[in-house]
Protein backbone atom coordinates (compact mmCIF):
# COMPACT_ATOMS: atom_id res chain seq x y z
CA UNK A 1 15.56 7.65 46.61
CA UNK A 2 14.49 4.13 45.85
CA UNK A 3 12.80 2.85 43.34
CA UNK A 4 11.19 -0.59 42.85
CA UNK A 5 10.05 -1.97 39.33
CA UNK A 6 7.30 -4.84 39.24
CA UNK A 7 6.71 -6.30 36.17
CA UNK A 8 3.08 -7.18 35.69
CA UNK A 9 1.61 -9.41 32.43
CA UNK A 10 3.34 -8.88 29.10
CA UNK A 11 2.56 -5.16 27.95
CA UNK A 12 3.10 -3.38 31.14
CA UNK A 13 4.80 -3.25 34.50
CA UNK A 14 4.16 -1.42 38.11
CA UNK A 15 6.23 0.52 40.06
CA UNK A 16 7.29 1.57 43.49
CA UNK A 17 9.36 4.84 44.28
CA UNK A 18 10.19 5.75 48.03
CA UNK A 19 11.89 9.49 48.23
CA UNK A 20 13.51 9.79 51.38
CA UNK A 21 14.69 13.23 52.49
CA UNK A 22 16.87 14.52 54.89
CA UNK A 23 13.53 15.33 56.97
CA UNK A 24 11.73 12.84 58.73
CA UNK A 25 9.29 10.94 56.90
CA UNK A 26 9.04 9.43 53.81
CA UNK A 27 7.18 9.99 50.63
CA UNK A 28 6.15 7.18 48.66
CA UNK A 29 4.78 6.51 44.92
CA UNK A 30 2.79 3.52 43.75
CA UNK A 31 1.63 3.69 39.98
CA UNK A 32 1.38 1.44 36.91
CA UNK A 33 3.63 2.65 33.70
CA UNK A 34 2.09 1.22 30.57
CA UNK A 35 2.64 1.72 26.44
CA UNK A 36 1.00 4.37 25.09
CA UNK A 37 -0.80 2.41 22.52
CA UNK A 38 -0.72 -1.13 21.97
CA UNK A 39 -2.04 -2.73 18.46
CA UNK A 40 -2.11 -6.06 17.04
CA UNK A 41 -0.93 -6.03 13.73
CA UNK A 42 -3.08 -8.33 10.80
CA UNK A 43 -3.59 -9.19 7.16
CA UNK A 44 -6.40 -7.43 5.15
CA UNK A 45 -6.50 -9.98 2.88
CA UNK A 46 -6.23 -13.69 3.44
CA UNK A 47 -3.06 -16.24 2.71
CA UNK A 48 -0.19 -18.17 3.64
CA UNK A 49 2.78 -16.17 5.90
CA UNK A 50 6.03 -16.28 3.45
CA UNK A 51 8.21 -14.26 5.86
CA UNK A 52 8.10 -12.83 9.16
CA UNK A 53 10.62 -10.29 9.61
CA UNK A 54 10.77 -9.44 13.67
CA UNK A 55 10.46 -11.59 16.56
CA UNK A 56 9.64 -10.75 20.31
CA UNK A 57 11.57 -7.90 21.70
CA UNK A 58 12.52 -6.06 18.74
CA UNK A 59 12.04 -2.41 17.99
CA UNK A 60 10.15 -1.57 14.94
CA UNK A 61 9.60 1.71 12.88
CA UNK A 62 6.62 2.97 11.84
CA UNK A 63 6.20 1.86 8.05
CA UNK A 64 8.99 -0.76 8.78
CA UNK A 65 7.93 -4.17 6.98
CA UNK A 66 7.36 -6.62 9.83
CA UNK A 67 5.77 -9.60 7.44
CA UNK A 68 4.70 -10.79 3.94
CA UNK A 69 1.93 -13.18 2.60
CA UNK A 70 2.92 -15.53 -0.55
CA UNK A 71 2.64 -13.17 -3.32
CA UNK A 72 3.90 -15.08 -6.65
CA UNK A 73 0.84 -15.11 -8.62
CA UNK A 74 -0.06 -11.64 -7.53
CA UNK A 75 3.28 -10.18 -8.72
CA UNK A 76 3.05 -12.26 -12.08
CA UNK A 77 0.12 -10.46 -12.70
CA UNK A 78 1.42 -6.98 -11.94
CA UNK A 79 4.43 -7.65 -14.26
CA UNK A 80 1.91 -8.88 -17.38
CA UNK A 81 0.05 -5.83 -16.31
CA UNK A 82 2.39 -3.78 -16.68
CA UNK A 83 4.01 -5.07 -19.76
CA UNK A 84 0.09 -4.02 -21.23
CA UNK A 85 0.32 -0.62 -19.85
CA UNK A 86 3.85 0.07 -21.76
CA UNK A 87 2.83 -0.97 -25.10
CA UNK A 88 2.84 1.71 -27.51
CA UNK A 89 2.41 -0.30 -31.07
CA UNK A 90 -1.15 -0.42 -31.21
CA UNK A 91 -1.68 3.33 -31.00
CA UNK A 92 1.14 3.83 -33.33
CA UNK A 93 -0.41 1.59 -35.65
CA UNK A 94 -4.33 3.74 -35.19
CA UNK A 95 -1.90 6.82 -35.32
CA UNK A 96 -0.69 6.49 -38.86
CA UNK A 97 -3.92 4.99 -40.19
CA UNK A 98 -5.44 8.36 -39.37
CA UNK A 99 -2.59 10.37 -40.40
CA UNK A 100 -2.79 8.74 -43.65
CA UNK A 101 -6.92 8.61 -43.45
CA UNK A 102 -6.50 12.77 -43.56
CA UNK A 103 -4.05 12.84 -46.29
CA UNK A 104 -6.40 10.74 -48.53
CA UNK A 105 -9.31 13.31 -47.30
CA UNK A 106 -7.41 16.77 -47.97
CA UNK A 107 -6.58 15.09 -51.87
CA UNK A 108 -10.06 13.72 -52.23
CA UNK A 109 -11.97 17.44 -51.59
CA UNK A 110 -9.10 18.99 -54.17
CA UNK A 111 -10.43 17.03 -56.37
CA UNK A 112 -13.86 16.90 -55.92
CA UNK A 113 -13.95 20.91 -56.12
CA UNK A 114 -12.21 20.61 -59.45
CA UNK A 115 -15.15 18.06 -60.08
CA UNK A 116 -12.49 15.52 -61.28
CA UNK A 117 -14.07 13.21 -58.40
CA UNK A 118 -17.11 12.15 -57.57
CA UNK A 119 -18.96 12.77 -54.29
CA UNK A 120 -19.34 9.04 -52.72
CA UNK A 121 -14.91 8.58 -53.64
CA UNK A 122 -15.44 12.27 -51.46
CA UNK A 123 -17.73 10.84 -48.61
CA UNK A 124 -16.14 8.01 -48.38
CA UNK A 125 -12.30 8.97 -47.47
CA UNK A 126 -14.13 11.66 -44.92
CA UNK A 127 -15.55 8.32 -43.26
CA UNK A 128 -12.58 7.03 -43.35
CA UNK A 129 -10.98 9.57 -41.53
CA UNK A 130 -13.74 9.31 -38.42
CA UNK A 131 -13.40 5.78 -38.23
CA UNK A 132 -9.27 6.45 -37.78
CA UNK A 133 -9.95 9.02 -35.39
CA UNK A 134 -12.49 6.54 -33.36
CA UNK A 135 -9.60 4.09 -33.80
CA UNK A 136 -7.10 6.13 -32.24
CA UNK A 137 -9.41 6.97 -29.53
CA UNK A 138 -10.02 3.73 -28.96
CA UNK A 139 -6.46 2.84 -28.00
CA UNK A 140 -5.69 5.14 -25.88
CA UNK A 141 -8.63 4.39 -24.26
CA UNK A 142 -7.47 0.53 -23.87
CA UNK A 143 -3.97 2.39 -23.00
CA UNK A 144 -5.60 3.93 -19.91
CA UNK A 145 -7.11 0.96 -19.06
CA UNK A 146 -3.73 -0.98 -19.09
CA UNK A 147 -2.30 1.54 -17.30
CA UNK A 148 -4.95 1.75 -14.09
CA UNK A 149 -5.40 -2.44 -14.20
CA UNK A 150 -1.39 -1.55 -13.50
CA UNK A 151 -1.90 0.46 -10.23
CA UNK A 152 -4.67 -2.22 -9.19
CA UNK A 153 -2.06 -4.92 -9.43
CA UNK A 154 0.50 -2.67 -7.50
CA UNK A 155 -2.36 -2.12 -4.75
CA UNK A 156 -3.18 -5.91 -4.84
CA UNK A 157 0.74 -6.74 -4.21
CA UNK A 158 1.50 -3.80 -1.59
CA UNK A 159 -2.22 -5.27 0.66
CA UNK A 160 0.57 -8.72 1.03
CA UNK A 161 3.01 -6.26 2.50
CA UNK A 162 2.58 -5.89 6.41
CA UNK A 163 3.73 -2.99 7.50
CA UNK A 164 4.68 -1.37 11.21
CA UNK A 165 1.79 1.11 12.03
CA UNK A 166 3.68 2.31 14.92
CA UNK A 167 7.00 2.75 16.17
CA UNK A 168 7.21 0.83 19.07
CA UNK A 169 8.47 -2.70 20.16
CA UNK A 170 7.30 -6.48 19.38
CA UNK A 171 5.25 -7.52 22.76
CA UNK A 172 4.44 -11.50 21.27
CA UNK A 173 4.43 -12.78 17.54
CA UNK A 174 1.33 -14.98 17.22
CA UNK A 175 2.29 -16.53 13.85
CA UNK A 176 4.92 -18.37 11.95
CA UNK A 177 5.88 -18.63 8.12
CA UNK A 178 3.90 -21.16 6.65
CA UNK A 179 0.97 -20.53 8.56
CA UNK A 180 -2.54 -19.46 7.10
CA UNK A 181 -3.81 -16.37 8.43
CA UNK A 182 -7.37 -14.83 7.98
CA UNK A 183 -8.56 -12.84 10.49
CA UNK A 184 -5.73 -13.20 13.29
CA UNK A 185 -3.18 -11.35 14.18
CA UNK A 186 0.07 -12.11 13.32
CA UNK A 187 2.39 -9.67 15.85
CA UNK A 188 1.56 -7.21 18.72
CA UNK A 189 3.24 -4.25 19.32
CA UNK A 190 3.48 -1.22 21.95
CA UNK A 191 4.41 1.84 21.34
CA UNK A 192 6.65 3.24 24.20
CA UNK A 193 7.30 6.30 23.19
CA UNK A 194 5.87 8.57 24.91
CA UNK A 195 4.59 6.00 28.12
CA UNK A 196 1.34 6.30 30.08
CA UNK A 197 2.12 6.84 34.09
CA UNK A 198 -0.59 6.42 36.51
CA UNK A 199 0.87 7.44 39.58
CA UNK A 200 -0.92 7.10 43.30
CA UNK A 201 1.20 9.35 46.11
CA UNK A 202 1.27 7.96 49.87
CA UNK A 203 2.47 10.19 52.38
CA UNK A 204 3.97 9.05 55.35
């Protein structure tokens, strides 16, 4: 058995395979063997290349980080973000206004049914009391907020992050660090795992 590999552009390669039995004659295969799928790996978002982590010829996981976009404004904001979405003070703060806006409210109607207080001193701390409850509300409210401006940030951050979308190997790297990229690609990869086999038998 012989066989004969051809290598034929950059992604795939032909092949020759010559079976010879003990019999007379010959039986011969002529077929192409290319990658499964082949991709070309980009940027959804538009910047400058800060690192580039694989070069030509190396294998690659699926998920694996292959490159990153200058991200230093982008991660200063996640960080203030964040910082917002862990503060706690202001609803504290709305918390014991309306803890102490109930108190005032529960001692105001005691008196007011022992008619030692008059109805607007009455009306008034019950007002109170739905303003501190709006208050409250309010803050958790901004809370939330903080909290999903947070995850945008994060989302903002992980779009610089190039990742793998295949295991496979690196066929050509288009770009360098440093470089802009917008719509380009920066890599291309195969996946070789399982390989397509297109395979033409000649009899003899």
């Amino acid at each position: 058995m012989k066989i004969k590999f051809i290598p034929l552009l950059k992604s795939f390669f032909i092949f020759s395979l010559i079976i010879s039995p003990l019999a007379a004659g010959a039986v011969e295969f002529d077929g192409v063997i290319e990658p499964y799928m082949v991709v070309k790996v980009g940027s959804g978002v538009p910047g400058i290349i800060e690192i580039v982590t694989v070069d030509r010829g190396d294998f690659v996981r699926k998920g694996q980080v292959v490159a990153t976009l200058q991200s230093g404004v982008e991660k200063a904001t996640m960080e203030a973000a964040r910082a917002r979405s862990e503060m706690e003070a202001d609803i504290k703060s709305k918390q014991a206004q309306l803890d102490f806006s109930i108190r005032r409210q529960e001692r105001n109607e005691q008196l007011y049914k022992k008619e030692a207080l008059p109805f607007s001193q009455m009306d008034e701390a019950e007002t109170n009391r739905v303003l501190a409850e709006l208050h409250l509300k309010e803050a958790l409210e901004n809370k939330r907020l903080a909290e999903l401006e947070y995850r945008r940030t994060i989302e903002v951050v992980n779009r610089l992050i190039i990742r793998s979308p295949i295991k496979g190997v690196v066929v050509e790297r288009f770009l360098s660090p440093g470089e802009y990229i917008e719509e380009q690609p920066i890599l291309k990869l195969a996946q070789i795992d399982p390989l397509n086999v297109e395979v033409i038998l000649l009899l003899r």
